[in-house]
Protein backbone atom coordinates (compact mmCIF):
# COMPACT_ATOMS: atom_id res chain seq x y z
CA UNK A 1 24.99 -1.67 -0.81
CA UNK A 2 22.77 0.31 -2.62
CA UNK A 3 18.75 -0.89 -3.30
CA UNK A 4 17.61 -1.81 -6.58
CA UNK A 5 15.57 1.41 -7.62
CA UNK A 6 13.22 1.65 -10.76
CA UNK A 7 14.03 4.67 -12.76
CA UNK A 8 12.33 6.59 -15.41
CA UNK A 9 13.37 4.55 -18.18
CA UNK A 10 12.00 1.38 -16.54
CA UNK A 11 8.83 2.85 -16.95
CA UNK A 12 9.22 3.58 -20.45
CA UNK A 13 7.01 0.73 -22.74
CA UNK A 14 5.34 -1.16 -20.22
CA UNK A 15 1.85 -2.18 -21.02
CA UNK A 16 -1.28 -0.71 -18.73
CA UNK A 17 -1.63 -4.69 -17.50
CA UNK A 18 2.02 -4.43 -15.59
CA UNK A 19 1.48 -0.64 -14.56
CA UNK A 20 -1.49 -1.78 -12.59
CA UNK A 21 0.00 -4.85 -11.27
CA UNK A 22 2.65 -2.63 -10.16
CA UNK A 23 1.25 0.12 -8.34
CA UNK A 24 -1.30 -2.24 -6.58
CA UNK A 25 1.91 -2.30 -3.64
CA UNK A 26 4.26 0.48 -5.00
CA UNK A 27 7.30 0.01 -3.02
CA UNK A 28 7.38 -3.54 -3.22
CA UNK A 29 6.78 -4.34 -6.55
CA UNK A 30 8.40 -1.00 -7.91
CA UNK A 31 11.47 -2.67 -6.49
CA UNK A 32 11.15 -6.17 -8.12
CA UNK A 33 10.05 -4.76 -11.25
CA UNK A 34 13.88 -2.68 -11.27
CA UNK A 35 15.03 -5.91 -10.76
CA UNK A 36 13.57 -7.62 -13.30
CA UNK A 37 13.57 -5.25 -16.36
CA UNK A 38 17.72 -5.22 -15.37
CA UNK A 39 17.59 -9.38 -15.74
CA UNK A 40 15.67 -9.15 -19.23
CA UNK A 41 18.41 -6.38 -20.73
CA UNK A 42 21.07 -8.44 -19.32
CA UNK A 43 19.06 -11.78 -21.07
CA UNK A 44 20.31 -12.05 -24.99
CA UNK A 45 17.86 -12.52 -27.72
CA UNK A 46 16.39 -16.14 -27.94
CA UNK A 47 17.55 -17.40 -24.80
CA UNK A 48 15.86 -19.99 -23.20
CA UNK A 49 14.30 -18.48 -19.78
CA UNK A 50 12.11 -20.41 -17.31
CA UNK A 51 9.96 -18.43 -15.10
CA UNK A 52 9.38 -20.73 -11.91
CA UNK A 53 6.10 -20.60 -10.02
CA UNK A 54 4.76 -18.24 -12.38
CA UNK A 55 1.43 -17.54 -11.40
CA UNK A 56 0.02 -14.86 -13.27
CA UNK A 57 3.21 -13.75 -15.01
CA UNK A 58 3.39 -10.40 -14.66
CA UNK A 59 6.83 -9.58 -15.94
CA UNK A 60 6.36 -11.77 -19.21
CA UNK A 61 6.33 -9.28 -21.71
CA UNK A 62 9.61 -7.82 -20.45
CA UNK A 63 11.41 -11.26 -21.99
CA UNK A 64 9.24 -10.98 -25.88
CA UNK A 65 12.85 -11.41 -26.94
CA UNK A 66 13.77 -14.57 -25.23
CA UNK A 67 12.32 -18.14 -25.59
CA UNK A 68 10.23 -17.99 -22.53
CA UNK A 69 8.40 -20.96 -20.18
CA UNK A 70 6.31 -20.66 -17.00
CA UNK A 71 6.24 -23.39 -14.24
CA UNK A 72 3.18 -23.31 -11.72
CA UNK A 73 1.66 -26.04 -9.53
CA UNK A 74 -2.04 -27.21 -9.70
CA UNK A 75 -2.96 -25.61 -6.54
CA UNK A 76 -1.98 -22.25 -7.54
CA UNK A 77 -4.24 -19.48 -6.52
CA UNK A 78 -3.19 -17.34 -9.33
CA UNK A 79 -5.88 -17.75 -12.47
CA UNK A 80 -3.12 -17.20 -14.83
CA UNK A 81 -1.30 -20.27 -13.86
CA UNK A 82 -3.91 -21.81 -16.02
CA UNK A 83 -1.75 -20.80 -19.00
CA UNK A 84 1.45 -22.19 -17.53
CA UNK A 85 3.49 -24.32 -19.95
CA UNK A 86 4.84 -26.87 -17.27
CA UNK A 87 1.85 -27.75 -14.36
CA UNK A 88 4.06 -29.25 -11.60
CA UNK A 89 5.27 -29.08 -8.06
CA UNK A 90 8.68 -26.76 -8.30
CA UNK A 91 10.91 -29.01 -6.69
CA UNK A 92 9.97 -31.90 -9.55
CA UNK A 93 9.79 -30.35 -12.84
CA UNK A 94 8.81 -32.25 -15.88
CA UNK A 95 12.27 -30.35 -17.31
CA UNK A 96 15.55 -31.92 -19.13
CA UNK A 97 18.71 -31.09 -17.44
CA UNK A 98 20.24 -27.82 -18.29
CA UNK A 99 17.22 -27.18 -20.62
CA UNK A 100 17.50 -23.50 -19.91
CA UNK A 101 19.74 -20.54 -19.99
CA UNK A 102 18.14 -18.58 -17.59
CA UNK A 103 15.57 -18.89 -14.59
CA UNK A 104 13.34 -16.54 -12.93
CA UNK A 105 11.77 -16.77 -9.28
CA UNK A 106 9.91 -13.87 -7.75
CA UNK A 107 8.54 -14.36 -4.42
CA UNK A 108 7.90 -17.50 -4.67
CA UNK A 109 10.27 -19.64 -2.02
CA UNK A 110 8.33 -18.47 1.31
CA UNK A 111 5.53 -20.72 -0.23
CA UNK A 112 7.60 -24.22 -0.67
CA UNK A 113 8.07 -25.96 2.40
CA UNK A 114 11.44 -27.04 1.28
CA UNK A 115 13.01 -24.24 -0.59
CA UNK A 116 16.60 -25.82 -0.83
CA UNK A 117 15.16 -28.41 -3.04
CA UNK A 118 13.53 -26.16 -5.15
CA UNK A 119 16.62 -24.33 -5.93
CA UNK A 120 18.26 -27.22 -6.46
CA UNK A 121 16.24 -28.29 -8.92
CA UNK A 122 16.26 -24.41 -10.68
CA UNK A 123 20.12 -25.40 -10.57
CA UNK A 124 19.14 -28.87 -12.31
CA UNK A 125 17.07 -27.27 -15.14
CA UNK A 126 20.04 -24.37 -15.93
CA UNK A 127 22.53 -25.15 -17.97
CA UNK A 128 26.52 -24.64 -16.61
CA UNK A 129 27.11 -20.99 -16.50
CA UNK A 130 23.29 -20.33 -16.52
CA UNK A 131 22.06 -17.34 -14.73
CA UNK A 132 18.82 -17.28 -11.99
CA UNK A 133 17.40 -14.13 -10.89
CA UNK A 134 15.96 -14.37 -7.24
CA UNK A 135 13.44 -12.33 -5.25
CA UNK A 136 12.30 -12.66 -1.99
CA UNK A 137 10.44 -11.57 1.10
CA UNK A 138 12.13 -10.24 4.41
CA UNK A 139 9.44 -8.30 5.81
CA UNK A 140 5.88 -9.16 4.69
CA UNK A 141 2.35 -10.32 6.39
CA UNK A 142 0.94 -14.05 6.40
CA UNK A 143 -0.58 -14.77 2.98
CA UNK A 144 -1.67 -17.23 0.53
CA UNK A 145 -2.05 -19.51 3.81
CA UNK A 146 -1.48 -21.75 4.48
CA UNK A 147 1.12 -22.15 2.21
CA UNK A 148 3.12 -19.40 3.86
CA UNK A 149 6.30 -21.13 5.43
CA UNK A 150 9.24 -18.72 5.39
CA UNK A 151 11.13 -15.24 5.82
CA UNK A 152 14.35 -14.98 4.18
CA UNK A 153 17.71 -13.10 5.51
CA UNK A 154 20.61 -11.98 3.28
CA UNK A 155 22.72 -14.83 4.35
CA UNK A 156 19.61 -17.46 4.48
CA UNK A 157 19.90 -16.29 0.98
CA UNK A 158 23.21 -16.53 0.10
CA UNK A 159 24.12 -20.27 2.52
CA UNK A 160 20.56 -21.47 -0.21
CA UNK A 161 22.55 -20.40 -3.21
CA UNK A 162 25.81 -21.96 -2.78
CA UNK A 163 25.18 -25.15 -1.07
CA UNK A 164 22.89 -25.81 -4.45
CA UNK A 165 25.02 -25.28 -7.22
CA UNK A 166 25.26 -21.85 -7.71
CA UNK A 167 27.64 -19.11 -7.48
CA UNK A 168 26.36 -15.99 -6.05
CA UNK A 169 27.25 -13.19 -8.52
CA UNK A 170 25.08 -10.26 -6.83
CA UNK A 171 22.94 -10.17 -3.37
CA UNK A 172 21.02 -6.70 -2.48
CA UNK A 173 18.56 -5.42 -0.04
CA UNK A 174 16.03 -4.56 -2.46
CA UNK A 175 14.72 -1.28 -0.43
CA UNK A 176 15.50 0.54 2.64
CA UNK A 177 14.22 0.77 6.42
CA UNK A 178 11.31 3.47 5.32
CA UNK A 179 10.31 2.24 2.53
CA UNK A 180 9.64 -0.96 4.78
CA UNK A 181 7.68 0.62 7.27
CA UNK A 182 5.70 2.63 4.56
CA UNK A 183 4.50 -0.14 2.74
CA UNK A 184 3.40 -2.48 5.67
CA UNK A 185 1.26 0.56 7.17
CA UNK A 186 -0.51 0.44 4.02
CA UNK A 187 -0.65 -3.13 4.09
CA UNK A 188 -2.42 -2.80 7.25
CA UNK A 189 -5.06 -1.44 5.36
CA UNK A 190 -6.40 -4.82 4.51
CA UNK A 191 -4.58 -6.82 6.87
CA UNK A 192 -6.21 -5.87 10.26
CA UNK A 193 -9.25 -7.47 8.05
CA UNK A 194 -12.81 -6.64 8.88
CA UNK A 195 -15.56 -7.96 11.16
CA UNK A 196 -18.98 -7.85 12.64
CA UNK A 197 -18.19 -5.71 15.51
CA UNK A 198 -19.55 -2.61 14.48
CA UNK A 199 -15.62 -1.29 13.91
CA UNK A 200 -15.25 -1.67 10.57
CA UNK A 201 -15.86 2.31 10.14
CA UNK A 202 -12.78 2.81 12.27
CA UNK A 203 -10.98 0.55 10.66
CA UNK A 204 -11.85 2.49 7.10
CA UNK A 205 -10.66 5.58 8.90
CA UNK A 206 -7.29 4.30 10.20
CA UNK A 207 -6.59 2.77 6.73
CA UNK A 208 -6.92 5.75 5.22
CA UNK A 209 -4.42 7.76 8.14
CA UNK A 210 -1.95 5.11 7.90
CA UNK A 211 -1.86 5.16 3.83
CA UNK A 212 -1.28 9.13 4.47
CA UNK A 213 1.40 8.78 6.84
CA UNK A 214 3.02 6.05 4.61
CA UNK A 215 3.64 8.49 1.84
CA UNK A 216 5.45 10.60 4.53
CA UNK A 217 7.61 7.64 5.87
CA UNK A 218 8.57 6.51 2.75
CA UNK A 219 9.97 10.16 1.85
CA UNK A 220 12.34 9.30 4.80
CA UNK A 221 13.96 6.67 2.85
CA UNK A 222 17.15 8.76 2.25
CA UNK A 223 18.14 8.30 5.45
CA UNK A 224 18.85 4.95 5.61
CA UNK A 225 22.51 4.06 5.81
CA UNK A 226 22.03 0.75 7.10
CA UNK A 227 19.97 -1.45 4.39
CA UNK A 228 19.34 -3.90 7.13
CA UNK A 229 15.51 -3.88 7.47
CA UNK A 230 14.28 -4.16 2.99
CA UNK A 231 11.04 -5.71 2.36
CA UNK A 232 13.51 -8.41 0.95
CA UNK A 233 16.31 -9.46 -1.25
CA UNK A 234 17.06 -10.04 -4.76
CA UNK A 235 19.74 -12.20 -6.22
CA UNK A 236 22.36 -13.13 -9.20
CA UNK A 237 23.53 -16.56 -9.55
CA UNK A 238 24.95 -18.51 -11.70
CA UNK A 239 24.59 -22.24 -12.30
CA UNK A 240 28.57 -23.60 -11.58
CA UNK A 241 30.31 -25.73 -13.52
CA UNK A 242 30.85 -23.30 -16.62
């Protein structure tokens, strides 16, 4: 199976705001962003799309065609969840059933402590024969704590999907091995943190080697026959009962 890659044209349009948003972690959000501009071309004009746990919405503009709705909770860290049009837990939305025509969720389900109810309930909201576009983490440090409960596999994914309505239409690693490895050394910039040890110099330094060497692991990525070690997943479902 091959990785969801951006490509030239996916670049084409977008405003600075996304850019940034983007390149703040390259090779994980390069690969979500492929993802997502795919979802909005697929997405006809006016359709009713729900974008569930929101936060700061940073693929919005991609979907000016569609009817588009954000879900986020009050405890959101994200300041743009202020803005949200539904403010509510994702596994209770305030939502009519089959309200929507499509639904969005981008690493968002390794912060709900029970993520088979909030698909279910992204089921509930979709019309029959409605499509949701998933994202989600594989690889990937402890963050937004402590509501930080899970890692998903390919077939985690897939065993979510199906006993919850849906029909899984497309499931893909959404990077390879490399890529992987590249982006957590530069995580590890920021996540061996700091402290009053007279280190922190050091720690500057080795940020700095291990952003250097990431650009040369990730160059590896060719390599990679196997797919079995992404950053994480993305999936196509749609809503049975069509």
């Amino acid at each position: 199976m091959e990785p969801w890659i951006p490509t030239v044209a996916e670049w084409r349009g977008l405003s600075e705001r996304l850019h940034a948003f983007t390149q703040e972690m390259p090779w994980e959000r390069e690969s979500i962003l492929a993802f997502i501009t795919r979802a909005a071309r697929a997405t006809p004009e006016g359709a009713r799309v729900l974008d569930v746990g929101a936060g700061d919405a940073p693929y919005r503009e991609l979907f000016d065609h569609t009817e588009y709705r954000m879900t986020d909770w009050e405890q959101s860290p994200h300041e743009g969840a202020e803005e949200v049009d539904f403010v509510a837990s994702a596994d209770d939305l305030p939502i009519a059933d089959g309200a929507f025509d499509v639904t969005l969720c981008t690493q968002v389900l390794e912060h709900v402590p029970e993520p088979r109810l909030v698909v279910a309930e992204m089921a509930r909201v979709l019309r029959p024969g409605g499509r949701l576009y998933l994202t989600v983490p594989l690889v990937w440090e402890l963050h937004e704590l402590p509501h930080d409960y899970y890692r998903y596999t390919s077939r985690g994914v897939e065993h979510l999907l199906t006993t919850t309505g849906f029909r899984v239409d497309e499931l893909l690693p959404r990077n390879d091995c490399f890529t992987t490895i590249a982006q957590l050394m530069r995580n590890a910039g920021s996540a061996m943190g700091r402290a009053d040890d007279g280190l922190d110099a050091r720690r500057e330094e080795a940020a700095v080697v291990l952003a250097d060497l990431a650009e040369q692991v990730a160059a590896l990525a060719p390599l990679d026959a196997q797919r079995s070690m992404p950053l994480g997943y993305a999936a196509v479902a749609t809503r049975d009962g069509a």
